[in-house]
Structures are given as C-alpha cells and as structure tokens.
C-alpha atoms as a PDB file:
ATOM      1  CA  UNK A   1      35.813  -5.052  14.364  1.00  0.00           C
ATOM      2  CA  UNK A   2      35.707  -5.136  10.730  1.00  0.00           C
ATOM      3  CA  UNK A   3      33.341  -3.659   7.766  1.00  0.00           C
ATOM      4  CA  UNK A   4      32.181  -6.737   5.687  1.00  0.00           C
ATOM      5  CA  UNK A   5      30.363  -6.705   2.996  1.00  0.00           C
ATOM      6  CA  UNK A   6      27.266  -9.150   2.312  1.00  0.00           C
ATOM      7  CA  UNK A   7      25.015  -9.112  -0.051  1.00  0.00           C
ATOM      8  CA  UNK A   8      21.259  -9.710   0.856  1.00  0.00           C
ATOM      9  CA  UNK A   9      18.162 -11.370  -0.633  1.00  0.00           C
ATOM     10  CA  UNK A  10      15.001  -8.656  -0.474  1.00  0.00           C
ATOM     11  CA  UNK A  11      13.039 -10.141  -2.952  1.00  0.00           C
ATOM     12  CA  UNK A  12      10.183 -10.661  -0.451  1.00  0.00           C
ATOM     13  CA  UNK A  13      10.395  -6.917   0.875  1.00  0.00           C
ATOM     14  CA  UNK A  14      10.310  -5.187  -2.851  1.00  0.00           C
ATOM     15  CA  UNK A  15       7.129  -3.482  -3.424  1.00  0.00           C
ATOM     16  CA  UNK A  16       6.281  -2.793  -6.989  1.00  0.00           C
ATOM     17  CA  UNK A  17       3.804   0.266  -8.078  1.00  0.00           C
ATOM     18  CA  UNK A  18       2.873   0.272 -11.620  1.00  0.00           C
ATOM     19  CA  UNK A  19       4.187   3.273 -13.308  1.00  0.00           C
ATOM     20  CA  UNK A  20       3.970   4.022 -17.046  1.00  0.00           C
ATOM     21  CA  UNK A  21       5.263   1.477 -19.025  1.00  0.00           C
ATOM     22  CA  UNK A  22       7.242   0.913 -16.117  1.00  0.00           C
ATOM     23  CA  UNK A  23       6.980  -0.702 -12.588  1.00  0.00           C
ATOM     24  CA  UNK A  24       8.509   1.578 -10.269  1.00  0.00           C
ATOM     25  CA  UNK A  25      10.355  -0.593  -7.398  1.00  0.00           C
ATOM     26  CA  UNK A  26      10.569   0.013  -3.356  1.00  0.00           C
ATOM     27  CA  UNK A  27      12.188  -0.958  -0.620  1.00  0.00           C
ATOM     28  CA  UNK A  28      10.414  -0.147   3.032  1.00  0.00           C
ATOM     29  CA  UNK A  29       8.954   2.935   0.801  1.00  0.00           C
ATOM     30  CA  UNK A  30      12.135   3.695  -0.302  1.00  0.00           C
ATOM     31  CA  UNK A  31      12.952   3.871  -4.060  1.00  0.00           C
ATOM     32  CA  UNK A  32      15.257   1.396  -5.004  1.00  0.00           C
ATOM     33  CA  UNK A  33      14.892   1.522  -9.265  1.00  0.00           C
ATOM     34  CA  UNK A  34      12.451   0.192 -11.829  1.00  0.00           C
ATOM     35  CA  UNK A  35      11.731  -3.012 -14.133  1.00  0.00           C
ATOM     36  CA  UNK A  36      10.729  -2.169 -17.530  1.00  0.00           C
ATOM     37  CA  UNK A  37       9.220  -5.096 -20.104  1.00  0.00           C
ATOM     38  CA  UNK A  38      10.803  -5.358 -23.408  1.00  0.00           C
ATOM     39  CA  UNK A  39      10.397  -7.608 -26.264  1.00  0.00           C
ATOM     40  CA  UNK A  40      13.393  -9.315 -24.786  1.00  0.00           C
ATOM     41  CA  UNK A  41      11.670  -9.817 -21.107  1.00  0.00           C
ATOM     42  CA  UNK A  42      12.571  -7.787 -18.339  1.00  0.00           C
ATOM     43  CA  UNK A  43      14.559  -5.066 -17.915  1.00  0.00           C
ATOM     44  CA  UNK A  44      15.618  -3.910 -14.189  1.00  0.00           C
ATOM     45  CA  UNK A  45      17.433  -0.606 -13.714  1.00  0.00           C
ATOM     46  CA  UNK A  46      18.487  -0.235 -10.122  1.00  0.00           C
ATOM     47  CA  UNK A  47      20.223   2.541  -7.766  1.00  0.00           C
ATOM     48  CA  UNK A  48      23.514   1.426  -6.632  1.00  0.00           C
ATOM     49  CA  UNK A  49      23.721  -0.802  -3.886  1.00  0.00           C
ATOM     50  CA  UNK A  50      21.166  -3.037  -5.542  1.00  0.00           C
ATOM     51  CA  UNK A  51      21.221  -5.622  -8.283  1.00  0.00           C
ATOM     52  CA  UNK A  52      18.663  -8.329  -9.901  1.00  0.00           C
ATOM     53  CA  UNK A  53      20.082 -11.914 -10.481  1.00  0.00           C
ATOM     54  CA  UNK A  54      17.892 -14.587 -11.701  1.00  0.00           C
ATOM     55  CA  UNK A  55      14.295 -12.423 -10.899  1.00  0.00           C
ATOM     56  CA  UNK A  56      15.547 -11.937  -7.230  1.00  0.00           C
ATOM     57  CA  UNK A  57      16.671  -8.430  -6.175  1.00  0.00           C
ATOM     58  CA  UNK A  58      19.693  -7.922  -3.923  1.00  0.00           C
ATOM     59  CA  UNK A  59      21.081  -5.613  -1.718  1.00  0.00           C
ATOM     60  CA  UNK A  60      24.691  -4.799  -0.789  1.00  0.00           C
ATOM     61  CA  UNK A  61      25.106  -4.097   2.908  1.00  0.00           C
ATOM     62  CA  UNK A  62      28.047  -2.948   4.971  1.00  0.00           C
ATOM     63  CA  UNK A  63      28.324  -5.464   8.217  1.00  0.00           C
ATOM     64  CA  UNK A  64      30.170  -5.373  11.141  1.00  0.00           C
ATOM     65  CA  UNK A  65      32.915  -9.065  11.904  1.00  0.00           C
ATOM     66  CA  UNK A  66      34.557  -9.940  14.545  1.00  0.00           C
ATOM     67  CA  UNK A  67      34.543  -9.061  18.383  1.00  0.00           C
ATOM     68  CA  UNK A  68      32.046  -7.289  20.177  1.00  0.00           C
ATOM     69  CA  UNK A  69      34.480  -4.375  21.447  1.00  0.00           C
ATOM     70  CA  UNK A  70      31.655  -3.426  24.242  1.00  0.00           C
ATOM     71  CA  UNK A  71      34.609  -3.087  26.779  1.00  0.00           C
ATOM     72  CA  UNK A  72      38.023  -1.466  26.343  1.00  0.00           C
ATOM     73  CA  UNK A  73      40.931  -1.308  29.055  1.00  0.00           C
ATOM     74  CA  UNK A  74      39.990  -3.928  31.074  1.00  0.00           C
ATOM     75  CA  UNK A  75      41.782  -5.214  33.872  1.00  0.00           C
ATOM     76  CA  UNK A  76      41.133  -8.460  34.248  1.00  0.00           C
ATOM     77  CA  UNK A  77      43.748  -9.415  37.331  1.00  0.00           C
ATOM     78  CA  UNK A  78      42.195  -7.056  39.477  1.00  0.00           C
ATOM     79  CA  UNK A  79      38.485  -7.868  37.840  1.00  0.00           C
ATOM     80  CA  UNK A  80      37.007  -5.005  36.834  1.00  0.00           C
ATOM     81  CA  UNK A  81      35.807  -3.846  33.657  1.00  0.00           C
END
C-alpha cells in the first residue's frame, strides 16, 4: 500500500460567506481561505493544502495505491486465511 497524492476538484462543495471586503471561503464548514477583489480581479488566499487554478479551487489529498492488504499470513495450500 502506498500514500499517493491527488489533487481534487471542490469547486462545487466551496461555500462562500461574504465578509468585509472579503469573501470568506468553506469547505463542509470548514475554513479553507478567502477571495478578495482587486482592481486586478480576484485575489484567492488559501490554507495549505488548497489552491485556485483557473476560478476552480483544489484540494491536495493523501490516497491510499495498490493492494488491499485486508489479509496477512495466509496460507493458501492449506486454504485458510
């Protein structure tokens, strides 16, 4: 079993509250940053583990690849598990 990393698409699961001159940004009520608007467009600053690419917000996740190892020391000429 190995620890992949993969990074996610939660654009549809961000929840935005409007803040001052800010909109304050969460994940399953979970803080997860802010966008501000500047004269440039938007601004997103976001806790680690998270980044904005193209006005979609993504999240790094830690997966597990490979086999399942359900069952360890088996004997399989004598069939049992």
């Amino acid at each position: 079993m190995v620890l992949e990393k993969r990074r996610l698409d939660i654009t549809d699961r961000v929840v935005g509250k409007i803040g001052q001159n800010q909109v304050d940004l969460f994940l399953e009520n979970e803080p997860i940053g802010r966008m501000v608007t500047t004269r440039q467009g938007n601004e997103y600053e976001l806790n680690n583990g998270f980044e904005e690419e193209e006005s979609k917000i993504y999240q790094f996740v830690d997966i597990t690849t490979g086999p399942d190892q359900k069952y360890v020391d088996c004997d399989d000429e004598n069939g049992w598990c």
